[in-house]
N, C-alpha and C. Protein backbone atom coordinates (compact mmCIF):
# COMPACT_ATOMS: atom_id res chain seq x y z
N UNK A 1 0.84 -1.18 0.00
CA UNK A 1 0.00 0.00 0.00
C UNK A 1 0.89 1.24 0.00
N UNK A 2 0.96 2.32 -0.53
CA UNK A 2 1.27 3.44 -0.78
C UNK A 2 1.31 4.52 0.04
N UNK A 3 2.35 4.89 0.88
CA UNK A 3 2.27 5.32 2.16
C UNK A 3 2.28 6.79 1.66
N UNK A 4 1.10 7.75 2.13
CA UNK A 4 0.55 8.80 2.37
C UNK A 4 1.48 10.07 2.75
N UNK A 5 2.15 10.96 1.97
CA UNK A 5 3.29 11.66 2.71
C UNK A 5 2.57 12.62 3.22
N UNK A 6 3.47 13.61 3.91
CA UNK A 6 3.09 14.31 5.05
C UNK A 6 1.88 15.21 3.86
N UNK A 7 2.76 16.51 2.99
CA UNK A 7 1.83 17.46 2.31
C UNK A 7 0.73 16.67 1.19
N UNK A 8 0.41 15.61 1.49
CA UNK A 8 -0.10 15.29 0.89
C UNK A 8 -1.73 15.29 1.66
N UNK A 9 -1.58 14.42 3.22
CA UNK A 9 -2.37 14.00 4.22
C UNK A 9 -2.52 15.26 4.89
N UNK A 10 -1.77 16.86 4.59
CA UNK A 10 -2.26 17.85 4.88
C UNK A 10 -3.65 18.39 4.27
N UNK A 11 -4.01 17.99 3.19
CA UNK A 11 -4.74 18.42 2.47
C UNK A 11 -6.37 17.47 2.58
N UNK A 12 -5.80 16.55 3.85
CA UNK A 12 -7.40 15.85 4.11
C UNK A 12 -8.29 17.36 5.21
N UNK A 13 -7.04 18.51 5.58
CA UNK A 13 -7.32 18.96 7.16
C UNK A 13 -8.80 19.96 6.12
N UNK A 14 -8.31 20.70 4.88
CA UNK A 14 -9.26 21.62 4.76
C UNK A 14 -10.92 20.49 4.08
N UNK A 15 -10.63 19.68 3.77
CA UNK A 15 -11.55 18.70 3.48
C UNK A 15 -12.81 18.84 4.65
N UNK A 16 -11.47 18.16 5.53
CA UNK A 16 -12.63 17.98 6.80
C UNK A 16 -13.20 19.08 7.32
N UNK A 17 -12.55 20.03 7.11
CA UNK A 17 -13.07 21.83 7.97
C UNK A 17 -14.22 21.62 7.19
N UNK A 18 -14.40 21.39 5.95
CA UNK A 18 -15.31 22.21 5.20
C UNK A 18 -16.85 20.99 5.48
N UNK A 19 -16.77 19.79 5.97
CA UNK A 19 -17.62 18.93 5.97
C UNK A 19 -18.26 19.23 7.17
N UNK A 20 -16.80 19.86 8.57
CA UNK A 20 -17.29 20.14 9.88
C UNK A 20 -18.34 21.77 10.33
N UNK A 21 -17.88 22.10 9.21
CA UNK A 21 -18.14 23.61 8.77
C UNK A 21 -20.18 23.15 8.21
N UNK A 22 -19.99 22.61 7.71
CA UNK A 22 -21.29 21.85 7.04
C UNK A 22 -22.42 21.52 8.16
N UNK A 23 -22.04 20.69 8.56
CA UNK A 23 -22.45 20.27 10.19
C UNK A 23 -23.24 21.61 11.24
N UNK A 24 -22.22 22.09 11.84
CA UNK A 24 -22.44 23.14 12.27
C UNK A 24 -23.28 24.50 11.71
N UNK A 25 -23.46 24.93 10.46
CA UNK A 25 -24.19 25.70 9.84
C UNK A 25 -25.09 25.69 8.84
N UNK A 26 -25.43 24.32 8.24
CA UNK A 26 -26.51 23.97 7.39
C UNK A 26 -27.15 22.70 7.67
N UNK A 27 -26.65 21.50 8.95
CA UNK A 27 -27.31 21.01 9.87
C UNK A 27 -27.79 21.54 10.57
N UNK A 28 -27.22 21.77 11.82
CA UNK A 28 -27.66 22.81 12.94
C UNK A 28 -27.09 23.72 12.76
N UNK A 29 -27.51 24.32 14.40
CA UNK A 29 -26.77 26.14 14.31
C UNK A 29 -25.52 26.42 15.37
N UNK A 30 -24.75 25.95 14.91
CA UNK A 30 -23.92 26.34 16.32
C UNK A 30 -23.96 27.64 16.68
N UNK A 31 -23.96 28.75 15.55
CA UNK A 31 -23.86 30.13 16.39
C UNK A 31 -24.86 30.60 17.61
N UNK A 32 -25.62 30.06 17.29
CA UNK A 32 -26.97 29.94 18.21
C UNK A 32 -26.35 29.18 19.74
N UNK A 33 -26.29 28.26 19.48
CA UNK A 33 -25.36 27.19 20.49
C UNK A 33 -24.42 27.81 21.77
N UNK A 34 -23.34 28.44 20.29
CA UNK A 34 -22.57 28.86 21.31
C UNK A 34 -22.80 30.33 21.91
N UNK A 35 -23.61 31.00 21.23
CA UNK A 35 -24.06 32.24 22.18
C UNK A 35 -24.76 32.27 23.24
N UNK A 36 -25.30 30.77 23.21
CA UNK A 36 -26.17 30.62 24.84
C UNK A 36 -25.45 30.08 25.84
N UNK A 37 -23.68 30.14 25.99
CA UNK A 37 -22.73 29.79 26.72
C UNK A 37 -21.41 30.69 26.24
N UNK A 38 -21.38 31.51 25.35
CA UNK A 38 -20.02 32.33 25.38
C UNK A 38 -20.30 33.88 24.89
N UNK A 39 -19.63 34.88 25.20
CA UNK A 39 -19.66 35.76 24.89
C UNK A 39 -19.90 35.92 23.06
N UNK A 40 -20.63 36.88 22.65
CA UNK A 40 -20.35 36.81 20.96
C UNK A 40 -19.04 37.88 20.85
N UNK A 41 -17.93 37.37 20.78
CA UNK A 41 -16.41 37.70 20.51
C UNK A 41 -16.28 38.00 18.69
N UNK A 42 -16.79 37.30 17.82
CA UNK A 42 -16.51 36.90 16.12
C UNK A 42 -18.28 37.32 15.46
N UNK A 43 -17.61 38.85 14.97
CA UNK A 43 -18.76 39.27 14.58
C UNK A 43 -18.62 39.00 13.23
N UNK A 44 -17.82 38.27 12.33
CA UNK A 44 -17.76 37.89 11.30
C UNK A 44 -19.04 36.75 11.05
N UNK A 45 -19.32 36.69 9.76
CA UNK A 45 -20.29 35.62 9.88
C UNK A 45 -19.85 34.36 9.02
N UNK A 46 -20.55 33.59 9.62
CA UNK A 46 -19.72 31.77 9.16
C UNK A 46 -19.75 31.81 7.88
N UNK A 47 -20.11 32.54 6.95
CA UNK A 47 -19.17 32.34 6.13
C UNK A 47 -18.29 32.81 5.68
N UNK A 48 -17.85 34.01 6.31
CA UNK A 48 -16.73 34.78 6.39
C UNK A 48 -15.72 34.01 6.85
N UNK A 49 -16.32 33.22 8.27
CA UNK A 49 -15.43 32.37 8.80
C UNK A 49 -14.55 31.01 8.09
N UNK A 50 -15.58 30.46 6.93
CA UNK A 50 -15.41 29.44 6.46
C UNK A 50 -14.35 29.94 5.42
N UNK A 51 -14.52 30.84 4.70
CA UNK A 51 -13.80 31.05 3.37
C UNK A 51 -12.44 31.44 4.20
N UNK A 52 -12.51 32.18 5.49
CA UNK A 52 -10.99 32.73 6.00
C UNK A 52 -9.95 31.85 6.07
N UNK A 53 -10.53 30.88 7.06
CA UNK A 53 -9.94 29.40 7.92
C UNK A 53 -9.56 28.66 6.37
N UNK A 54 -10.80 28.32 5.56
CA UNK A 54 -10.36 27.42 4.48
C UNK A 54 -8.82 27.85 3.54
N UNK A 55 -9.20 29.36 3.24
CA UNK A 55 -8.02 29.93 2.54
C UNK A 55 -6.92 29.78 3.70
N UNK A 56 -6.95 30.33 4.34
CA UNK A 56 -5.46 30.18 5.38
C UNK A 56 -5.38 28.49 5.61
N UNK A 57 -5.79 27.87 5.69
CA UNK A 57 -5.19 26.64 5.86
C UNK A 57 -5.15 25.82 4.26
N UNK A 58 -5.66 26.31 3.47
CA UNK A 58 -4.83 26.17 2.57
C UNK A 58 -3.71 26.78 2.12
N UNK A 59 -3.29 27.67 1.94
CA UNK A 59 -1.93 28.37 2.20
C UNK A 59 -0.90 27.94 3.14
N UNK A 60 -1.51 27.49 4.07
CA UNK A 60 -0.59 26.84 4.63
C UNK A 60 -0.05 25.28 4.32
N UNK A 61 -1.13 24.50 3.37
CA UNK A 61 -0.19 23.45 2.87
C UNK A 61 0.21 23.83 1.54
N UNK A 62 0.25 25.31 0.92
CA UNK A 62 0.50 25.11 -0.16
C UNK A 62 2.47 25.85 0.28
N UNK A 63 2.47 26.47 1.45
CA UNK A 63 3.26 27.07 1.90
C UNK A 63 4.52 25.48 2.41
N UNK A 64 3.93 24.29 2.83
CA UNK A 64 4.53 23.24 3.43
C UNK A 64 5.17 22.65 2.02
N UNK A 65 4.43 22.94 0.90
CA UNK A 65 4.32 21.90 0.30
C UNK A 65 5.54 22.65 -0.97
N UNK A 66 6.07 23.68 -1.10
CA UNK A 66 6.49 24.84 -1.26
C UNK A 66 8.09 24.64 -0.96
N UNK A 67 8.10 25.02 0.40
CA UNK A 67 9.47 25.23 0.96
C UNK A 67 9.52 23.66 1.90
N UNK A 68 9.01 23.28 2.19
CA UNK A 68 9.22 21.69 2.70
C UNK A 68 10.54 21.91 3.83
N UNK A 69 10.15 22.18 4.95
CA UNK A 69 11.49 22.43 6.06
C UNK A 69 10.37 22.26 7.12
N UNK A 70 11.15 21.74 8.29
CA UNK A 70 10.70 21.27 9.33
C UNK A 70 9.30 22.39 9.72
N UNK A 71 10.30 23.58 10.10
CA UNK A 71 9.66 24.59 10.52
C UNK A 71 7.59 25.02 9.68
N UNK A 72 8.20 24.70 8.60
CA UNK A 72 6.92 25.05 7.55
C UNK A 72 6.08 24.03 8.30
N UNK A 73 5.78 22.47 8.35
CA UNK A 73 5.58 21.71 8.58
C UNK A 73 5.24 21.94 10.43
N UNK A 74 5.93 22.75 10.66
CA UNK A 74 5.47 23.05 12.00
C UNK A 74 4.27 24.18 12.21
N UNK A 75 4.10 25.38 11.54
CA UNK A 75 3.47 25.84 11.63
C UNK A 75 2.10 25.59 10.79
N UNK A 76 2.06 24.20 10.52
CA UNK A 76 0.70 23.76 9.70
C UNK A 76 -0.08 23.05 10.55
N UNK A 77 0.67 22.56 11.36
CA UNK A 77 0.44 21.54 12.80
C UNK A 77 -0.22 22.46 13.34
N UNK A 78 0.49 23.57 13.94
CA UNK A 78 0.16 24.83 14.70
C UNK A 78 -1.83 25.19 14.20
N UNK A 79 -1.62 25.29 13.08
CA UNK A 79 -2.68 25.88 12.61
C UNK A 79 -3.74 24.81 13.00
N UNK A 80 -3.16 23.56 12.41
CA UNK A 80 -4.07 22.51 12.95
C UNK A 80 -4.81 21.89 14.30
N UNK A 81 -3.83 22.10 15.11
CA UNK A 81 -4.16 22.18 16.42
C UNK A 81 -4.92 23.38 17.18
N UNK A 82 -4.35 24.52 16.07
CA UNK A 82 -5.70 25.82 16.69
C UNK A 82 -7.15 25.27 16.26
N UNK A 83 -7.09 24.81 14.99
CA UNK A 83 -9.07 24.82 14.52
C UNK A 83 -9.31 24.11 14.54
N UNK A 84 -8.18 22.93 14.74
CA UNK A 84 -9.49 21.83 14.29
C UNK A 84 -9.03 20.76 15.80
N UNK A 85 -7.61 20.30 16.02
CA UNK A 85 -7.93 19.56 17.96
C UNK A 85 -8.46 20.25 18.44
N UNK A 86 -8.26 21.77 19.17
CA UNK A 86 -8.32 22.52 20.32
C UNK A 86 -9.73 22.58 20.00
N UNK A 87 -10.28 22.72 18.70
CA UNK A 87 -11.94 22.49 18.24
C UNK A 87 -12.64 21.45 18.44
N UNK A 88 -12.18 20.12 18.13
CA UNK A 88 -12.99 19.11 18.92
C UNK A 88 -13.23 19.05 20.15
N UNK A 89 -11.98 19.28 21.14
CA UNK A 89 -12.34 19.22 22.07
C UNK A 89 -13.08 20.08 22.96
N UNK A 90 -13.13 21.36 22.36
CA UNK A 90 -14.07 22.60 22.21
C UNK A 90 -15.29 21.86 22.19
N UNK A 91 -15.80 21.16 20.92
CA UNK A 91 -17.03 20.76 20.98
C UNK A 91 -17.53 19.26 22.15
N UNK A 92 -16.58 18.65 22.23
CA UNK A 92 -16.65 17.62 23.06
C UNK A 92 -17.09 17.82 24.95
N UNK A 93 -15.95 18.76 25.13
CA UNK A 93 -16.07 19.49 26.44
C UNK A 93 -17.25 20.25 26.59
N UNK A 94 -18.00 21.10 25.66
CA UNK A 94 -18.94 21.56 25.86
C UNK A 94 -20.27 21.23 25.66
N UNK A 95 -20.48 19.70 25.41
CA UNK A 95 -21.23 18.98 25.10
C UNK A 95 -21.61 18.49 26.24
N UNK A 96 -20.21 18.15 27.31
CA UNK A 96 -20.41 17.18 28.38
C UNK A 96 -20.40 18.40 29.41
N UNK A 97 -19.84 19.50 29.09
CA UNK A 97 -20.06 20.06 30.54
C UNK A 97 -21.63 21.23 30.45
N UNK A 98 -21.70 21.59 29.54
CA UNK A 98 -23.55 22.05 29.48
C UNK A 98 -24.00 21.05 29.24
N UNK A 99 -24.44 19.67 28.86
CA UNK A 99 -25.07 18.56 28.86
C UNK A 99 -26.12 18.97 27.52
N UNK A 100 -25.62 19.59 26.52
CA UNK A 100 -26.35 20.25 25.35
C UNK A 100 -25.50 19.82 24.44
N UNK A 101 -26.06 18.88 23.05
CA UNK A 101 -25.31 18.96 22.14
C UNK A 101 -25.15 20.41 21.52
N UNK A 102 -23.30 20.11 21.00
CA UNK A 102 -22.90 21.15 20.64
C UNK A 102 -22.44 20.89 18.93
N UNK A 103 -23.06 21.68 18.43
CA UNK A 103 -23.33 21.01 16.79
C UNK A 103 -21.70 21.53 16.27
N UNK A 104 -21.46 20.55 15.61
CA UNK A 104 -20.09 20.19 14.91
C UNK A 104 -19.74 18.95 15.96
N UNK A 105 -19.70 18.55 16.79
CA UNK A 105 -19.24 17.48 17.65
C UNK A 105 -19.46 16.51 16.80
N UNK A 106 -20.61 15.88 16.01
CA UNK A 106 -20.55 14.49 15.32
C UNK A 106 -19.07 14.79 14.29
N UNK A 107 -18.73 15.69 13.72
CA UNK A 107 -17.36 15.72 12.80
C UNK A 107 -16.07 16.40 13.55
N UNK A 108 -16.30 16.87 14.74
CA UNK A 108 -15.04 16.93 15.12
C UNK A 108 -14.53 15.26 15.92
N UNK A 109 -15.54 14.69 16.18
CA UNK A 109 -14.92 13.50 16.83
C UNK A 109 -14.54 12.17 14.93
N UNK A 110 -15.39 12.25 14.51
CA UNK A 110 -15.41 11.38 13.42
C UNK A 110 -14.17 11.62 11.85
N UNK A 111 -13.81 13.03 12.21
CA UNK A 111 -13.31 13.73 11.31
C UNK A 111 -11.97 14.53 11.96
N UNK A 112 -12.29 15.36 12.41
CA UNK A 112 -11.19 16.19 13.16
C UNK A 112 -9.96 15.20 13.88
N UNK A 113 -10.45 14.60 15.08
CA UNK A 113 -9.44 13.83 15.27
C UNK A 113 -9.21 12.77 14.17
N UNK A 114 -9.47 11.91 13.86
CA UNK A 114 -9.22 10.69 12.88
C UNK A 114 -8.16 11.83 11.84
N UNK A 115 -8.11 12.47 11.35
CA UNK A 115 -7.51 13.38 10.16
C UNK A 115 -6.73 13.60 10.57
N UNK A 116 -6.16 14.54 12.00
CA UNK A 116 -5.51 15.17 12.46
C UNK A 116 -4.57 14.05 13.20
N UNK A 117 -5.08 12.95 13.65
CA UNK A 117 -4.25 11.89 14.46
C UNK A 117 -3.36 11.43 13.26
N UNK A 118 -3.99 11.31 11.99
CA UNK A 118 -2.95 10.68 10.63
C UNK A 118 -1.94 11.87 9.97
N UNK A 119 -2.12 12.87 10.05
CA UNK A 119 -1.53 13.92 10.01
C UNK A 119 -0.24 14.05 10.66
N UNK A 120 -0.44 13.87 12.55
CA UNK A 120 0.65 13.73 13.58
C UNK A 120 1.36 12.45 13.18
N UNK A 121 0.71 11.28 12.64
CA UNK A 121 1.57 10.10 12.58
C UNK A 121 2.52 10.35 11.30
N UNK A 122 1.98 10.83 10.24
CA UNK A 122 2.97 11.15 8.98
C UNK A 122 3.99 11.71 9.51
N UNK A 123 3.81 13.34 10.17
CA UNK A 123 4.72 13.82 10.49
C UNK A 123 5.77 13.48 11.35
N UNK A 124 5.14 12.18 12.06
CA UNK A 124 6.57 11.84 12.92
C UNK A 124 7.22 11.01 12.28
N UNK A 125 6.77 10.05 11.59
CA UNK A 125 7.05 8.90 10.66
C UNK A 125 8.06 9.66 9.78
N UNK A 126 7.73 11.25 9.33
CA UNK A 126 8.86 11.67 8.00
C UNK A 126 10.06 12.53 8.99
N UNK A 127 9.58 12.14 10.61
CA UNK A 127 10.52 13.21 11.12
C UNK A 127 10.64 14.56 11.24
N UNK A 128 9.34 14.74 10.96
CA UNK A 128 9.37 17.14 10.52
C UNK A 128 8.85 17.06 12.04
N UNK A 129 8.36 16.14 13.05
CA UNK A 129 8.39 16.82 14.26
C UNK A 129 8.38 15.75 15.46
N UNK A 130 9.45 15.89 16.29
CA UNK A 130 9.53 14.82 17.45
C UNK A 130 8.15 15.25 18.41
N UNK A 131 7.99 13.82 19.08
CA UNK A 131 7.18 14.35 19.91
C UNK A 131 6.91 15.37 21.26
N UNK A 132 8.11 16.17 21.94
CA UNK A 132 8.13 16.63 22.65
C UNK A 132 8.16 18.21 21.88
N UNK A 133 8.23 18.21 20.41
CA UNK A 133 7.78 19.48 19.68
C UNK A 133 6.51 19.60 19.49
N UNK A 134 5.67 18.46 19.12
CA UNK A 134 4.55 17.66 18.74
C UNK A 134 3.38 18.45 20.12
N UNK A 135 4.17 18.18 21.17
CA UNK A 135 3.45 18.57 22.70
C UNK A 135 3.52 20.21 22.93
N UNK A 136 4.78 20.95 22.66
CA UNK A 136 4.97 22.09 22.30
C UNK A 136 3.66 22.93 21.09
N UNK A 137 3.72 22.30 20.34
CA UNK A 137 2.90 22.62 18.73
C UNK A 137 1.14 22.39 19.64
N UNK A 138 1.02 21.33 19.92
CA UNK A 138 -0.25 21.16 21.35
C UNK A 138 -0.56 22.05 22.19
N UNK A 139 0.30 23.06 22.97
CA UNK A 139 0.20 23.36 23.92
C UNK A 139 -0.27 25.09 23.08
N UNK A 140 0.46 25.44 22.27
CA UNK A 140 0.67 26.61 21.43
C UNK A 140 -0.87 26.83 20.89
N UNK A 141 -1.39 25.35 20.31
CA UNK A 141 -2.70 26.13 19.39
C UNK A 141 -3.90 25.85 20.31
N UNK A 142 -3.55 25.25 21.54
CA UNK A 142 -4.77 25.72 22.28
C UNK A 142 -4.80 27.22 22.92
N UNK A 143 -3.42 27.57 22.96
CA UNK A 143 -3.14 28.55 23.26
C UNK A 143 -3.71 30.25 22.22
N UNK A 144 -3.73 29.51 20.94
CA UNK A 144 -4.45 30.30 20.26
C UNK A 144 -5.65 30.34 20.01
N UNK A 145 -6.16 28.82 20.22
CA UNK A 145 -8.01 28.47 20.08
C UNK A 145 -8.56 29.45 21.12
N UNK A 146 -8.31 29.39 22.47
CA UNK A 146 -8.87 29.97 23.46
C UNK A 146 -8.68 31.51 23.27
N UNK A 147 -7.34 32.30 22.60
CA UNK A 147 -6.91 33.49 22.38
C UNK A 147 -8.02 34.15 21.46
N UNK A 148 -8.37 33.41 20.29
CA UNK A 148 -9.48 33.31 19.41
C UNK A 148 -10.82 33.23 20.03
N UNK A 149 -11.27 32.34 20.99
CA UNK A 149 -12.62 32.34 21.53
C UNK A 149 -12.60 33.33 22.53
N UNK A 150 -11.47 34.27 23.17
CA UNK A 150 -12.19 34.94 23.89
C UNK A 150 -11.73 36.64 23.33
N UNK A 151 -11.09 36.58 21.94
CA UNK A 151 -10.78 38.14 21.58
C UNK A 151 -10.88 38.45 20.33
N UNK A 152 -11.81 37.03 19.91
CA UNK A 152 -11.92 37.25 18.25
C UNK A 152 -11.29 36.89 17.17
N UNK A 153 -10.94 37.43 15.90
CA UNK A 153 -10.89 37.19 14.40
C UNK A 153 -8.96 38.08 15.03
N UNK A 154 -9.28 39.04 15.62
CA UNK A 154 -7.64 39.54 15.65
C UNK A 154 -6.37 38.75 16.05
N UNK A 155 -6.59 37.54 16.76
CA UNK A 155 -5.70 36.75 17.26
C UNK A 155 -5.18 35.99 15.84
N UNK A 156 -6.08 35.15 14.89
CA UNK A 156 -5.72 34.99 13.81
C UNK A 156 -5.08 36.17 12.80
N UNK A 157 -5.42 37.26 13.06
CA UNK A 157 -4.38 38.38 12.29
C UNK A 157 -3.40 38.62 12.75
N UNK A 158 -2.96 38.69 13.48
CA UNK A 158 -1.75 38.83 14.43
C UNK A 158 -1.42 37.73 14.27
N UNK A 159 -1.51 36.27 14.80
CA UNK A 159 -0.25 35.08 14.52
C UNK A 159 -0.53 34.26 12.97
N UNK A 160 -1.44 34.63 12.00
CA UNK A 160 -0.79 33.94 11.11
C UNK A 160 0.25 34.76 10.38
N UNK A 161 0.23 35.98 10.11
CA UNK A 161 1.12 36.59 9.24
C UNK A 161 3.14 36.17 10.36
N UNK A 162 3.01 36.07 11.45
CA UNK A 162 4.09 35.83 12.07
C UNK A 162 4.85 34.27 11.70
N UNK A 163 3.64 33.51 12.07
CA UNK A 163 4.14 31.80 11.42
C UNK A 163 4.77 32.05 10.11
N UNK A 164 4.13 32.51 9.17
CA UNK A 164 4.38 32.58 7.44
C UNK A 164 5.22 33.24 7.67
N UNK A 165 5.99 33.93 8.39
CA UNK A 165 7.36 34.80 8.00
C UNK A 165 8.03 33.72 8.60
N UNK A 166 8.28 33.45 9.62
CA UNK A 166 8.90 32.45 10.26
C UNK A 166 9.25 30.82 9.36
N UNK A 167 7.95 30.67 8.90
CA UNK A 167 8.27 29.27 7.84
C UNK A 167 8.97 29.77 6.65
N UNK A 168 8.40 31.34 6.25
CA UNK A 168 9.11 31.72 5.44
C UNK A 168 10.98 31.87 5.06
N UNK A 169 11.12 32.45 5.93
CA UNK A 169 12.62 32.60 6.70
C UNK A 169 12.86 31.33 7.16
N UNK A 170 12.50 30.23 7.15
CA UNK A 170 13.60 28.55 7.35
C UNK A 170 13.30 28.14 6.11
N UNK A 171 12.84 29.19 5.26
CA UNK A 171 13.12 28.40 3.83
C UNK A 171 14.35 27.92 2.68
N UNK A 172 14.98 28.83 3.04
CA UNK A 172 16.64 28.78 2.68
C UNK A 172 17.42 27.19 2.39
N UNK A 173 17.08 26.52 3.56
CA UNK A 173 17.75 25.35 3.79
C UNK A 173 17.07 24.32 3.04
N UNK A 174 16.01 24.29 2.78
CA UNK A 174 14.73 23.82 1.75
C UNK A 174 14.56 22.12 2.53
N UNK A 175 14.28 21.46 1.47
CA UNK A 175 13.72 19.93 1.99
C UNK A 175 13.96 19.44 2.97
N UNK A 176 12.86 19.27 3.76
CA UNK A 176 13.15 19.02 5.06
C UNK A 176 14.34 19.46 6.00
N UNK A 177 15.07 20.40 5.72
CA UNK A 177 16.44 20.65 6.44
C UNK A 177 17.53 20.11 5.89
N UNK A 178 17.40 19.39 5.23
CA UNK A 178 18.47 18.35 5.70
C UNK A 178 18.72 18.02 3.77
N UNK A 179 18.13 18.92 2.36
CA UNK A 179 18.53 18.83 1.48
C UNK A 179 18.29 17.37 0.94
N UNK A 180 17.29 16.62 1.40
CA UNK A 180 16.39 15.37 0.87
C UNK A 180 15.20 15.15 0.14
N UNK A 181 15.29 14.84 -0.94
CA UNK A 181 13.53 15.35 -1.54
C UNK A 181 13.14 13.99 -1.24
N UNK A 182 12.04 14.50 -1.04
CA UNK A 182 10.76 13.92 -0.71
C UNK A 182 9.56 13.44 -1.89
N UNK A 183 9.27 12.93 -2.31
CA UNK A 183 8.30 12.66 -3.61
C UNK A 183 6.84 12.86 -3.12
């Protein structure tokens, strides 16, 4: 069987946004949902939201897929772990602790993780990230999910243009670091 490379299995993440995205706003209503438990912070509307997230996380595997260096590969994780883990468990946690389904939960558990768990395994498998970076890259995009749920659309303006300079600038050294192409 034909083993799945990393920028390749990046490109299941905007797939699934857009199915989880589905769920949440032409199944049910999450905005509804979550305004009867969080402040309204994102006066953008979902589909502002959808086209933003979709374009930026595509850019970001077209950015991995591009300059191919650890770092790039790190900040796709990053991104990943802001919308779409720190998001399941967003929907999971708030399912069980208001005792209210919270719409997107059937695709962040069925989709989000399953995608995102094959995602982390590529990337360790090709080496673009050990696991104690892996936990780092974890700790970072919940750090931005929550930055995002409680101050808005500006937290995403402020750290994506910083990642993309940053992946940008370890581009120099190119394939994976280490001057290996990758097919």
């Amino acid at each position: 069987m034909p083993r799945l490379p990393f920028s390749s299995a990046l490109l299941l993440a905007p797939l699934a946004y857009a199915i989880h995205h589905a769920e949440e706003h032409l199944v049910f209503n999450f905005r509804a949902w979550r305004l009867k438990y969080f402040p309204d912070t994102n006066a953008l509307s979902t589909e502002a939201v959808l086209v933003i997230l979709t374009a930026v996380g595509l850019v970001y595997v077209l950015l991995h897929a591009t300059i191919r260096t650890r770092v790039s590969a790190w900040v796709a994780l990053l991104f990943l772990m802001a919308t779409q883990v720190h998001n399941a468990f967003f929907h999971i946690g708030g399912t069980l602790v208001f005792s209210d389904f919270s719409p997107g939960l059937i695709t962040a558990i069925a989709l989000y993780l399953p995608v995102n768990a094959l995602i982390v395994r590529v990337a360790l498998a090709e080496g673009l990230v050990t696991p104690w970076q892996l936990g780092a890259l974890f700790v970072g995009g919940g750090a931005l999910f929550w930055a995002f749920e409680y101050a808005g659309p500006a937290v995403l303006l402020a750290a994506v243009p910083v990642t993309w300079i940053w992946a940008l600038a370890s581009g120099r050294r190119g394939v994976y670091d280490k001057g290996v192409t990758h097919a």
